[in-house]
PDB file of N, CA and C in Angstrom:
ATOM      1  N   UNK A   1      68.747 120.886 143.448  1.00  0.00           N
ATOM      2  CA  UNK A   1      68.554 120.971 142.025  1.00  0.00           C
ATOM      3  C   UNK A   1      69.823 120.593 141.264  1.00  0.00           C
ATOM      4  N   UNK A   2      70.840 121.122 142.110  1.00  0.00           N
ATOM      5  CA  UNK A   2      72.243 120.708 141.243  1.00  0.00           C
ATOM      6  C   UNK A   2      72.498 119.555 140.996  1.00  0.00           C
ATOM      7  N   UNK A   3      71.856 118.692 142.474  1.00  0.00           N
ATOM      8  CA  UNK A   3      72.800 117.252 142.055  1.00  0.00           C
ATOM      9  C   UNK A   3      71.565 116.263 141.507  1.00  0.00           C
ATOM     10  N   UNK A   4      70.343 117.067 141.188  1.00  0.00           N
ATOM     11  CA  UNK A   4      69.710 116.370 140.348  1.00  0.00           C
ATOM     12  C   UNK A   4      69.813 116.283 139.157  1.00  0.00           C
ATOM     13  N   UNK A   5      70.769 117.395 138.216  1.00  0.00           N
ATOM     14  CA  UNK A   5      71.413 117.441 137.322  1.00  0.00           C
ATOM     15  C   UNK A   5      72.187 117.213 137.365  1.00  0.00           C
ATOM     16  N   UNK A   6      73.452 116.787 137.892  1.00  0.00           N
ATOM     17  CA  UNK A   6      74.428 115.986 137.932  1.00  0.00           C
ATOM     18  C   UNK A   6      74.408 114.657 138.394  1.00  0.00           C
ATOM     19  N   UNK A   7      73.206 113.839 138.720  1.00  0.00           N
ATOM     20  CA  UNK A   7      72.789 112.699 138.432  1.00  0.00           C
ATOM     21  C   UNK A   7      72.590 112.244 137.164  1.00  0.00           C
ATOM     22  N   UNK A   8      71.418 112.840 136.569  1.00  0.00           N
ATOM     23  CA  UNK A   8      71.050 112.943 135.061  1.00  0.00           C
ATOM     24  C   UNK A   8      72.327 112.843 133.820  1.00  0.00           C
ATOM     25  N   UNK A   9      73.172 113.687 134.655  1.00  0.00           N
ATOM     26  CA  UNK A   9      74.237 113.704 133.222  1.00  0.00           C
ATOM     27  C   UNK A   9      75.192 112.488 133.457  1.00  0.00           C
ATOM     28  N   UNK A  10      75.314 112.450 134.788  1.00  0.00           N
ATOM     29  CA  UNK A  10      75.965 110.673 134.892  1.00  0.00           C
ATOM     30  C   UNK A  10      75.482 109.764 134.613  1.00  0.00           C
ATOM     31  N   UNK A  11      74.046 109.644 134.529  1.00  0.00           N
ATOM     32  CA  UNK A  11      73.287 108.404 134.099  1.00  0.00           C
ATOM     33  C   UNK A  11      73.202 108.527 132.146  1.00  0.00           C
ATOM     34  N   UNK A  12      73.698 109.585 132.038  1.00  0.00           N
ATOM     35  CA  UNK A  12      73.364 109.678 130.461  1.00  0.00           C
ATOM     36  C   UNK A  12      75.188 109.528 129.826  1.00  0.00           C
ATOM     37  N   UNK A  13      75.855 109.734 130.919  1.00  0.00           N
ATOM     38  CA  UNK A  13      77.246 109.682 130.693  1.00  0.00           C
ATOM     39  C   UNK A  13      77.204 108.342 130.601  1.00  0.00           C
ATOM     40  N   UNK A  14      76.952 107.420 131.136  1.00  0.00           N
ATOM     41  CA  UNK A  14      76.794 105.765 131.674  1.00  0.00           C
ATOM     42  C   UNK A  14      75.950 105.543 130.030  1.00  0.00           C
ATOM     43  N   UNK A  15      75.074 105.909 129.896  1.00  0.00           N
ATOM     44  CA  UNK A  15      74.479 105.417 128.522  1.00  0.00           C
ATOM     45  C   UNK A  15      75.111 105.427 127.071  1.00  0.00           C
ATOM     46  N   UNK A  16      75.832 106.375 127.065  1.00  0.00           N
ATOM     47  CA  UNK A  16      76.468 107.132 126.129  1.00  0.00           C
ATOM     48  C   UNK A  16      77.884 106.014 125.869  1.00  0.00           C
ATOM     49  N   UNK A  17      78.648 105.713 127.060  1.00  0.00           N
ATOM     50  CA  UNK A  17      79.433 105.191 127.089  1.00  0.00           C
ATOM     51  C   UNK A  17      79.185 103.594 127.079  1.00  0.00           C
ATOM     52  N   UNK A  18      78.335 103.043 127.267  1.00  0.00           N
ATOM     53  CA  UNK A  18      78.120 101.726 127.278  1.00  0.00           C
ATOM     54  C   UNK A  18      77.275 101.411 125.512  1.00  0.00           C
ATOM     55  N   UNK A  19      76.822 102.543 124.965  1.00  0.00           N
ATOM     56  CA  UNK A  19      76.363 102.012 123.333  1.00  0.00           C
ATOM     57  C   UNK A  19      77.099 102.540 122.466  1.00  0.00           C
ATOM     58  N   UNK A  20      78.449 103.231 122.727  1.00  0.00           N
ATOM     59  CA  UNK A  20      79.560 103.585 121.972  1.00  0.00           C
ATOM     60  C   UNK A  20      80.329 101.788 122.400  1.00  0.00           C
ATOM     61  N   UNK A  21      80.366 101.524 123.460  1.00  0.00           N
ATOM     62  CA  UNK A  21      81.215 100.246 123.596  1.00  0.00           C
ATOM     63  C   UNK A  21      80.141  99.330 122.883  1.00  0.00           C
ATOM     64  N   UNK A  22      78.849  99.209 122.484  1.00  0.00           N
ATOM     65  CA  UNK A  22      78.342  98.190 121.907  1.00  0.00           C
ATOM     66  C   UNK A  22      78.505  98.565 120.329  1.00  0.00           C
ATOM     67  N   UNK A  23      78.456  99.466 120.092  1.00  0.00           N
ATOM     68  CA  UNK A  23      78.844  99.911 118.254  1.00  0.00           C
ATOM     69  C   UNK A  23      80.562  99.271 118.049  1.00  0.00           C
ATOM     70  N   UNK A  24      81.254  99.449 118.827  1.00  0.00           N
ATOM     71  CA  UNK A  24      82.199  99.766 118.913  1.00  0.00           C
ATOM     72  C   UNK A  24      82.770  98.246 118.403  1.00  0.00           C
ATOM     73  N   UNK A  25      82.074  96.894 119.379  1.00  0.00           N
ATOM     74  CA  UNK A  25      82.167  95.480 119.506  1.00  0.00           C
ATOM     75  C   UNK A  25      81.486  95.505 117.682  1.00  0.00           C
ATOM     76  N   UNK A  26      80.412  95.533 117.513  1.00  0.00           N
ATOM     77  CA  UNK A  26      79.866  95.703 116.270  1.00  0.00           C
ATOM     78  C   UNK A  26      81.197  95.909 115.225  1.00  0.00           C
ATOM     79  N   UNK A  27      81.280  97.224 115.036  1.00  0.00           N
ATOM     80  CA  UNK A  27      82.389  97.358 114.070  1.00  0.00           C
ATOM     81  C   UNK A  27      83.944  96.660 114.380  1.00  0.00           C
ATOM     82  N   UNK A  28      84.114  95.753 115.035  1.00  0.00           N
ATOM     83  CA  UNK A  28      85.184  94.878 114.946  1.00  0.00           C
ATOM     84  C   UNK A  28      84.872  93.657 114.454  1.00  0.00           C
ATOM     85  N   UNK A  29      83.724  93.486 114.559  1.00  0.00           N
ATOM     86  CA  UNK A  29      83.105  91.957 114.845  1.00  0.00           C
ATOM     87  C   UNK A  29      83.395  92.369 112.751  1.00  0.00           C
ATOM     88  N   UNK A  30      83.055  93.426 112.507  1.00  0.00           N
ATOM     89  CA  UNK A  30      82.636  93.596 111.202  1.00  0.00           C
ATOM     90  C   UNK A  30      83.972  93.709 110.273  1.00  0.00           C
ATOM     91  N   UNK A  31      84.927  94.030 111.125  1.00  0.00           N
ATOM     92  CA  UNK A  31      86.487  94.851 110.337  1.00  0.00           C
ATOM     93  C   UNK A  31      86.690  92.916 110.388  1.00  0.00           C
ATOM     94  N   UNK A  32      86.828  92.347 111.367  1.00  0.00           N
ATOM     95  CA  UNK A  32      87.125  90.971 110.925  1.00  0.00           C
ATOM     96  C   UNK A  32      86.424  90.056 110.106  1.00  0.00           C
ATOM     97  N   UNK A  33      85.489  90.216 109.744  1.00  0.00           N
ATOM     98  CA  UNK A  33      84.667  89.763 108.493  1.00  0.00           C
ATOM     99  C   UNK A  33      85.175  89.917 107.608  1.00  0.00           C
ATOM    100  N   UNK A  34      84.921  91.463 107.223  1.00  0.00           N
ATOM    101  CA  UNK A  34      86.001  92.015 106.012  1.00  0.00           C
ATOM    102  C   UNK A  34      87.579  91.577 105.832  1.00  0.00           C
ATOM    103  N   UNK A  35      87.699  91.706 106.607  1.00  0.00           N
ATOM    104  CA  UNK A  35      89.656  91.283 106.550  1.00  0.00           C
ATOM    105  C   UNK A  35      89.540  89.862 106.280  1.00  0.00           C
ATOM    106  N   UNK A  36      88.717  89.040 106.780  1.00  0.00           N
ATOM    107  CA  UNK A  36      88.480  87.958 106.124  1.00  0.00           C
ATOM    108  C   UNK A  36      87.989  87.102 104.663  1.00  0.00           C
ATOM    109  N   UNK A  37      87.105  88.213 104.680  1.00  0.00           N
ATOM    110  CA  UNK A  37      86.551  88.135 103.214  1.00  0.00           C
ATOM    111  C   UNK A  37      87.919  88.454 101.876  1.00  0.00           C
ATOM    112  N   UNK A  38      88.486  89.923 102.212  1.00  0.00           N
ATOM    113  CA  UNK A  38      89.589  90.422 101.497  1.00  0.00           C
ATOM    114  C   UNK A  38      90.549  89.204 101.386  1.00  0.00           C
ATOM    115  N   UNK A  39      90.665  88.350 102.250  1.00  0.00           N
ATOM    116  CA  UNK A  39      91.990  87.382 102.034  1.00  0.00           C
ATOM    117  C   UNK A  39      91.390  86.411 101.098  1.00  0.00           C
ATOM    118  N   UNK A  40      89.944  86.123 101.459  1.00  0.00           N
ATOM    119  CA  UNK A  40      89.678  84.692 100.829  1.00  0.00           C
ATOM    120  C   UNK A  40      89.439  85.309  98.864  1.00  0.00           C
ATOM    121  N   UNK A  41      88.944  86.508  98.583  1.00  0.00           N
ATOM    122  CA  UNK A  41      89.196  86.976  97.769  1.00  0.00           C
ATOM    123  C   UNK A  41      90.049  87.228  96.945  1.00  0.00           C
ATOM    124  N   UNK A  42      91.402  87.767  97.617  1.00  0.00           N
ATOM    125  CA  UNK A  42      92.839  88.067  96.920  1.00  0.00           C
ATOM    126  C   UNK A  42      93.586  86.776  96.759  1.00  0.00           C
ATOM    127  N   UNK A  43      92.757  85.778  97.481  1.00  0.00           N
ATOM    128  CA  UNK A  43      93.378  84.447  96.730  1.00  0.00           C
ATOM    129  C   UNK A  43      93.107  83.854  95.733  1.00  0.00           C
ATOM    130  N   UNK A  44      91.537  84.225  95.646  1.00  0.00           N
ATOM    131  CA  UNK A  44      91.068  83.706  94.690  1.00  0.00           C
ATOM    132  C   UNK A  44      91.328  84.566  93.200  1.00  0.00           C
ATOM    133  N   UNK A  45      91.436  85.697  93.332  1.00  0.00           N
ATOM    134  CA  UNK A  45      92.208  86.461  92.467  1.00  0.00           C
ATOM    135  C   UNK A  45      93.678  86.439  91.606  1.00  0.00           C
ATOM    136  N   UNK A  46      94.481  85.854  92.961  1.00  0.00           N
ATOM    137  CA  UNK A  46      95.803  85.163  92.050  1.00  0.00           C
ATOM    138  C   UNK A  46      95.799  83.950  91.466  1.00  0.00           C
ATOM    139  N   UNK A  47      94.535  83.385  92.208  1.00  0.00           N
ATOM    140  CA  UNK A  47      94.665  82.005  91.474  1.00  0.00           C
ATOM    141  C   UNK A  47      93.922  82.638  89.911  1.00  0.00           C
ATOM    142  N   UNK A  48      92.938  82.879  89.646  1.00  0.00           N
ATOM    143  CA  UNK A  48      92.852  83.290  88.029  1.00  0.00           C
ATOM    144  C   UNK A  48      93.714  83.860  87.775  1.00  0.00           C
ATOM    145  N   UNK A  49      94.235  85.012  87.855  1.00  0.00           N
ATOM    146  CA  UNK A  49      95.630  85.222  87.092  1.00  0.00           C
ATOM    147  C   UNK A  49      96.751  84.722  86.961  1.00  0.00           C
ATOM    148  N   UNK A  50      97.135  83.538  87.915  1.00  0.00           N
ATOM    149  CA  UNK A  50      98.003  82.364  87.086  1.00  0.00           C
ATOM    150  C   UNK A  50      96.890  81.398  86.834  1.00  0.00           C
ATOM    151  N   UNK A  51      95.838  81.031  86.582  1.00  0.00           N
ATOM    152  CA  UNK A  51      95.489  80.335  85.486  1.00  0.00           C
ATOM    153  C   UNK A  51      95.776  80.791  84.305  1.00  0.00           C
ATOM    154  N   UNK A  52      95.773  82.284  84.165  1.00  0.00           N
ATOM    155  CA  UNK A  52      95.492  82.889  82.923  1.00  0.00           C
ATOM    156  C   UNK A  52      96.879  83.044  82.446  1.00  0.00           C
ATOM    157  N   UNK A  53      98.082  82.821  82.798  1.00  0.00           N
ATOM    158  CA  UNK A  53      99.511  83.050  82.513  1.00  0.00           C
ATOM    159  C   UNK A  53     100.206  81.857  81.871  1.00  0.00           C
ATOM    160  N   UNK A  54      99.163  81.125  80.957  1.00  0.00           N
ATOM    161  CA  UNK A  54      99.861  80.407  79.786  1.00  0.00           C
ATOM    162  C   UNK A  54      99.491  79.102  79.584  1.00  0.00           C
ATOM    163  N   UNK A  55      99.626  78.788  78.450  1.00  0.00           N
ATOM    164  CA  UNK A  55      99.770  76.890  78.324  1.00  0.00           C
ATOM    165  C   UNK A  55     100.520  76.687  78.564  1.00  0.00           C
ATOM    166  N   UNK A  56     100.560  75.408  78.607  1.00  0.00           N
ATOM    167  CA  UNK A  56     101.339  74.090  78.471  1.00  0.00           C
ATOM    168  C   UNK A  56     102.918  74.285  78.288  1.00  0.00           C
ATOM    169  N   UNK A  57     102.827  75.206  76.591  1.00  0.00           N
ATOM    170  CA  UNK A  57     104.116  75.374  76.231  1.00  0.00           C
ATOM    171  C   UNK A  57     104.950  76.225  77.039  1.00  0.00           C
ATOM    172  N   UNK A  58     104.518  77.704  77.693  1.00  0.00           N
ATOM    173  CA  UNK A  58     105.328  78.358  78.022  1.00  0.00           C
ATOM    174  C   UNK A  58     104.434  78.472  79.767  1.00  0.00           C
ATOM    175  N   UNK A  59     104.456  77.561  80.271  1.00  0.00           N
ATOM    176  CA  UNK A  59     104.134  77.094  81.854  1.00  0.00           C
ATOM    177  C   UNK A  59     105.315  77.571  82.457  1.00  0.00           C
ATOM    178  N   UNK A  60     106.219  76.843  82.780  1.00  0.00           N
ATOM    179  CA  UNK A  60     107.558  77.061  83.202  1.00  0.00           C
ATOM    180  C   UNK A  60     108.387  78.130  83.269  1.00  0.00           C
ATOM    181  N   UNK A  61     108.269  78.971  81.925  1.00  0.00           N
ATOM    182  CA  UNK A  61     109.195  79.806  81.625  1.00  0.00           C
ATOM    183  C   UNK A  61     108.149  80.927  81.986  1.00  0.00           C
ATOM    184  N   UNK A  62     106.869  80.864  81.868  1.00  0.00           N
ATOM    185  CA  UNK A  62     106.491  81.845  82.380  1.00  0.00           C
ATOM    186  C   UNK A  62     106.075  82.270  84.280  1.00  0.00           C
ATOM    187  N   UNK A  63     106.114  80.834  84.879  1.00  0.00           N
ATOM    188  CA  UNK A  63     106.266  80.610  86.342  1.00  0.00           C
ATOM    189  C   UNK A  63     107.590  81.140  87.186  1.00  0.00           C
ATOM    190  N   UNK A  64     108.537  81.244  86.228  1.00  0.00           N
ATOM    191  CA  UNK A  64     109.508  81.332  87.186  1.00  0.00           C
ATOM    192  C   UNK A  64     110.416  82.979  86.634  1.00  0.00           C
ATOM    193  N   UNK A  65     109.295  83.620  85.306  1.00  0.00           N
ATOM    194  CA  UNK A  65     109.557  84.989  84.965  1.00  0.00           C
ATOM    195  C   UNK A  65     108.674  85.574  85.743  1.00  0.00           C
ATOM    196  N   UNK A  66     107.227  84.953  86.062  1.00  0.00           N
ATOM    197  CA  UNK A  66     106.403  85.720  86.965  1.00  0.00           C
ATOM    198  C   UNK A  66     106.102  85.832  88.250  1.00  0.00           C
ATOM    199  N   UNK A  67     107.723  85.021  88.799  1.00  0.00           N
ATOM    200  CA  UNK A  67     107.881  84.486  90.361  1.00  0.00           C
ATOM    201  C   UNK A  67     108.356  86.111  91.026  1.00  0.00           C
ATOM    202  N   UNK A  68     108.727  86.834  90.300  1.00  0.00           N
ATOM    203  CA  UNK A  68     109.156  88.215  90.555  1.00  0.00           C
ATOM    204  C   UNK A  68     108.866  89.465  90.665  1.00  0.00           C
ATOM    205  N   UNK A  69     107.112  89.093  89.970  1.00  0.00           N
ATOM    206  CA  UNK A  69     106.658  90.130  89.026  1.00  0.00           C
ATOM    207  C   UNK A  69     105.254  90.536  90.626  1.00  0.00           C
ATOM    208  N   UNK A  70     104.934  91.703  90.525  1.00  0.00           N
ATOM    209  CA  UNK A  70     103.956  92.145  91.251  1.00  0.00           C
ATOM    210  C   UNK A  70     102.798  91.552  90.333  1.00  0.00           C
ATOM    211  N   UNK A  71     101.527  91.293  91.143  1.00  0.00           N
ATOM    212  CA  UNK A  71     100.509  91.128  90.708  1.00  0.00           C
ATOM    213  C   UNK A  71      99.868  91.996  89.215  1.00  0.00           C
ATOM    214  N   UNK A  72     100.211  93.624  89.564  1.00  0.00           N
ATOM    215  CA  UNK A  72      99.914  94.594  88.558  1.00  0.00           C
ATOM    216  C   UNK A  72     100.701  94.027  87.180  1.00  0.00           C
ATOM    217  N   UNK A  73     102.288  93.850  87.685  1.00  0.00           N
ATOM    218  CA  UNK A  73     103.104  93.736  86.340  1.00  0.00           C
ATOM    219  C   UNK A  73     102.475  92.431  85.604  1.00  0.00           C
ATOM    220  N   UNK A  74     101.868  91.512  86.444  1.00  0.00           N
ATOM    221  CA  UNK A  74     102.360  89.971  85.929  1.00  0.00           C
ATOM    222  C   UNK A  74     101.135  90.355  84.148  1.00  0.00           C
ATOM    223  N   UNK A  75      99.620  91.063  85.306  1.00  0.00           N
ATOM    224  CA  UNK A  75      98.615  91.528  84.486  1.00  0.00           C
ATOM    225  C   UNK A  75      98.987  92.080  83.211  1.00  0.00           C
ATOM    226  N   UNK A  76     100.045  92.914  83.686  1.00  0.00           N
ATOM    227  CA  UNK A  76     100.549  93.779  82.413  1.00  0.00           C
ATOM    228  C   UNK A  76     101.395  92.862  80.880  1.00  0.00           C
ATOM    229  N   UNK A  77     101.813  92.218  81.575  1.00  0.00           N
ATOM    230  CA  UNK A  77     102.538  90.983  80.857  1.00  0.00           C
ATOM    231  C   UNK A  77     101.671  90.582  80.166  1.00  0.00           C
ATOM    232  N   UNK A  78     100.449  90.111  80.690  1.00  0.00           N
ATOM    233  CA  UNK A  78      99.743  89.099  80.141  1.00  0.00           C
ATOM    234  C   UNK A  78      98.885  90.022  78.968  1.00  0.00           C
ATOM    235  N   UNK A  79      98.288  91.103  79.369  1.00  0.00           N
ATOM    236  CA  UNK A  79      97.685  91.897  78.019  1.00  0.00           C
ATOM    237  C   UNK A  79      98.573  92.128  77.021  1.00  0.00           C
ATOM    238  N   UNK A  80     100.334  91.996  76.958  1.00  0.00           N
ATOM    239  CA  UNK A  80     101.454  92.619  76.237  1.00  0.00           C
ATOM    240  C   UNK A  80     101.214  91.499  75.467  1.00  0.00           C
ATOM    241  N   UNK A  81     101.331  90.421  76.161  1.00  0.00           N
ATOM    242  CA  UNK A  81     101.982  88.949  75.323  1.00  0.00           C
ATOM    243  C   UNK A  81     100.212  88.280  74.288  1.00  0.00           C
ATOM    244  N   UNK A  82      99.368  88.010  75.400  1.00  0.00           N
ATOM    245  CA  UNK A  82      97.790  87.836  75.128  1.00  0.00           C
ATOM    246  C   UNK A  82      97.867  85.770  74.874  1.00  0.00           C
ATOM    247  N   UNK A  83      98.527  85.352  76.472  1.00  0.00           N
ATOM    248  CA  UNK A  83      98.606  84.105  76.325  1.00  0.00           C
ATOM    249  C   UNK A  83      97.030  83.415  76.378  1.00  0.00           C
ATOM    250  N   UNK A  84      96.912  82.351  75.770  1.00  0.00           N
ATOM    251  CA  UNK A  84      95.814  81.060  75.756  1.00  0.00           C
ATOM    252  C   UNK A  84      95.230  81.604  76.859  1.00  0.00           C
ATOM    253  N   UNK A  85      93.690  81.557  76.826  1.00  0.00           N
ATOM    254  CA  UNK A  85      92.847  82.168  77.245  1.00  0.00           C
ATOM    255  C   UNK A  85      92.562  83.346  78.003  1.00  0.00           C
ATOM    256  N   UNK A  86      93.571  84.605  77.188  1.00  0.00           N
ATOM    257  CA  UNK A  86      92.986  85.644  78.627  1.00  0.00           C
ATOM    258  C   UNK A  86      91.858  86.147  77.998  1.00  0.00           C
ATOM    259  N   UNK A  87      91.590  86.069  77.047  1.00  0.00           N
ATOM    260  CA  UNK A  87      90.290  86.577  76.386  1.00  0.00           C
ATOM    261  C   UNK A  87      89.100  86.514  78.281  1.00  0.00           C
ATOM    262  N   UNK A  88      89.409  85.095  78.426  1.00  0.00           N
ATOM    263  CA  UNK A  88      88.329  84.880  79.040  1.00  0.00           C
ATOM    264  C   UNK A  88      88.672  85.477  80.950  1.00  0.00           C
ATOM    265  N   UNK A  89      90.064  85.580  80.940  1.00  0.00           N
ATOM    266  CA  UNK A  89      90.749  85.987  81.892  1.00  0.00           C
ATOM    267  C   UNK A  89      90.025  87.771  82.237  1.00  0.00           C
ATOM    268  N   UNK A  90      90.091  88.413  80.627  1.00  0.00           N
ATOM    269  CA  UNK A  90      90.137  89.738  80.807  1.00  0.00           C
ATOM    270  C   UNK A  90      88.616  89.920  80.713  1.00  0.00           C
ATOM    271  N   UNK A  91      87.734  89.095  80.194  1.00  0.00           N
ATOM    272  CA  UNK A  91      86.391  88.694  80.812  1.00  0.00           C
ATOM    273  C   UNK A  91      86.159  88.877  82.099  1.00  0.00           C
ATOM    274  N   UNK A  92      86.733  87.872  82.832  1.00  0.00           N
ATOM    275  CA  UNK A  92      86.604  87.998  84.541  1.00  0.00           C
ATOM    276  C   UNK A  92      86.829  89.688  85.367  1.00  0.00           C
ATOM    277  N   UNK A  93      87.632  90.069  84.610  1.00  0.00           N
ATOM    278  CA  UNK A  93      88.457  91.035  85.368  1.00  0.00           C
ATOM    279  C   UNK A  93      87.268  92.248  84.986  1.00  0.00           C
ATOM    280  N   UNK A  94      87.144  92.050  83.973  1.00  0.00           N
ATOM    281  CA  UNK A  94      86.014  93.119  83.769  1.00  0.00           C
ATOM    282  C   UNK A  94      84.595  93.035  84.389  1.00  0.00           C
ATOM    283  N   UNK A  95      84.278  92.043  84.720  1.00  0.00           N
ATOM    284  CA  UNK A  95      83.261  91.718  85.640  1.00  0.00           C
ATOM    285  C   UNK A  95      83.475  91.797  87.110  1.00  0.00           C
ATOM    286  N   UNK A  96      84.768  91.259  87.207  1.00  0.00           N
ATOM    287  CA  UNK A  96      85.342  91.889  88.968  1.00  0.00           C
ATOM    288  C   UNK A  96      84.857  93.335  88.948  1.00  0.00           C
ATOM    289  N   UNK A  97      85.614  93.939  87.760  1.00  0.00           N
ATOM    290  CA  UNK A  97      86.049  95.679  88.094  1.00  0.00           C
ATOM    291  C   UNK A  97      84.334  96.060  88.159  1.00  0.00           C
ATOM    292  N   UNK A  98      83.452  95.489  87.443  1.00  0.00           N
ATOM    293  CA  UNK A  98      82.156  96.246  87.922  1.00  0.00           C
ATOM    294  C   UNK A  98      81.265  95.711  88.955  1.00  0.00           C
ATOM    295  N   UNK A  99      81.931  94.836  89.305  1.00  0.00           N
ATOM    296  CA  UNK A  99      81.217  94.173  90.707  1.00  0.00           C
ATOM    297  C   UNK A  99      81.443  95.232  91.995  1.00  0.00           C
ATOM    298  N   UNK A 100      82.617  96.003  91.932  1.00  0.00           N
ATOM    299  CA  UNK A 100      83.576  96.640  93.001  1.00  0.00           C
ATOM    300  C   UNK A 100      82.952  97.705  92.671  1.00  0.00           C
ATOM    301  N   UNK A 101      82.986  98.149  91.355  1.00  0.00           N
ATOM    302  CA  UNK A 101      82.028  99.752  90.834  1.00  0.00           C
ATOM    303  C   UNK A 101      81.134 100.193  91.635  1.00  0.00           C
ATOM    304  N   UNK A 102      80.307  99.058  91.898  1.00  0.00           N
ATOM    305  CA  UNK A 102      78.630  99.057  92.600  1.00  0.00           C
ATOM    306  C   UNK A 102      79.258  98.629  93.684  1.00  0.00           C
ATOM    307  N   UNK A 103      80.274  98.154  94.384  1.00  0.00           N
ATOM    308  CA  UNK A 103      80.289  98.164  95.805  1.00  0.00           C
ATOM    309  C   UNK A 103      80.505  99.701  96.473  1.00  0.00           C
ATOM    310  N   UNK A 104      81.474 100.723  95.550  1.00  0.00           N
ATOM    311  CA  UNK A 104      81.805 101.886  96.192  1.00  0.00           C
ATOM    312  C   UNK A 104      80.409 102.961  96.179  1.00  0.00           C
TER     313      UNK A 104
END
């Protein structure tokens, strides 16, 4: 009787352990998606916010003040100052921020 129960729990030990290793493949397969997605995203993210960091006139002077600046500050800059088009900049951002709302 014993080692018919200690068959049983090895064969369920064997099960247990082989669909934790298939979840397991799953959620990597998935963390690299994501980590992928996050990059192609946060690029596309800096690229609108230096679109949104000026004309023509102050290109330059503002490229090489915002070569320093964290992503947060550069933002902060740009609502302080309110260069050529962030209207439509702070458009986007507000549509990001509720896109992410409904992701959490």
């Amino acid at each position: 009787m014993g080692f018919a129960v200690a068959i049983v729990m090895c064969a369920l030990l064997i099960a247990s352990t082989t669909e934790s290793q298939h979840n397991e493949a799953i959620l990597r397969a998935r963390i690299v998606t994501l980590t992928a997605e996050n990059q192609r995203n946060g690029v596309a993210l800096h690229a609108r916010l230096a679109a949104c960091e000026g004309g023509p006139a102050d290109l330059a002077r503002s490229r090489a003040a915002s070569a320093l600046l964290t992503p947060e500050q550069r933002a902060q800059h740009l609502a302080a100052n309110g260069p050529q088009g962030f209207d439509v900049c702070a458009r986007m951002e507000s549509a990001d921020r509720a896109v992410l709302e409904t992701l959490k």
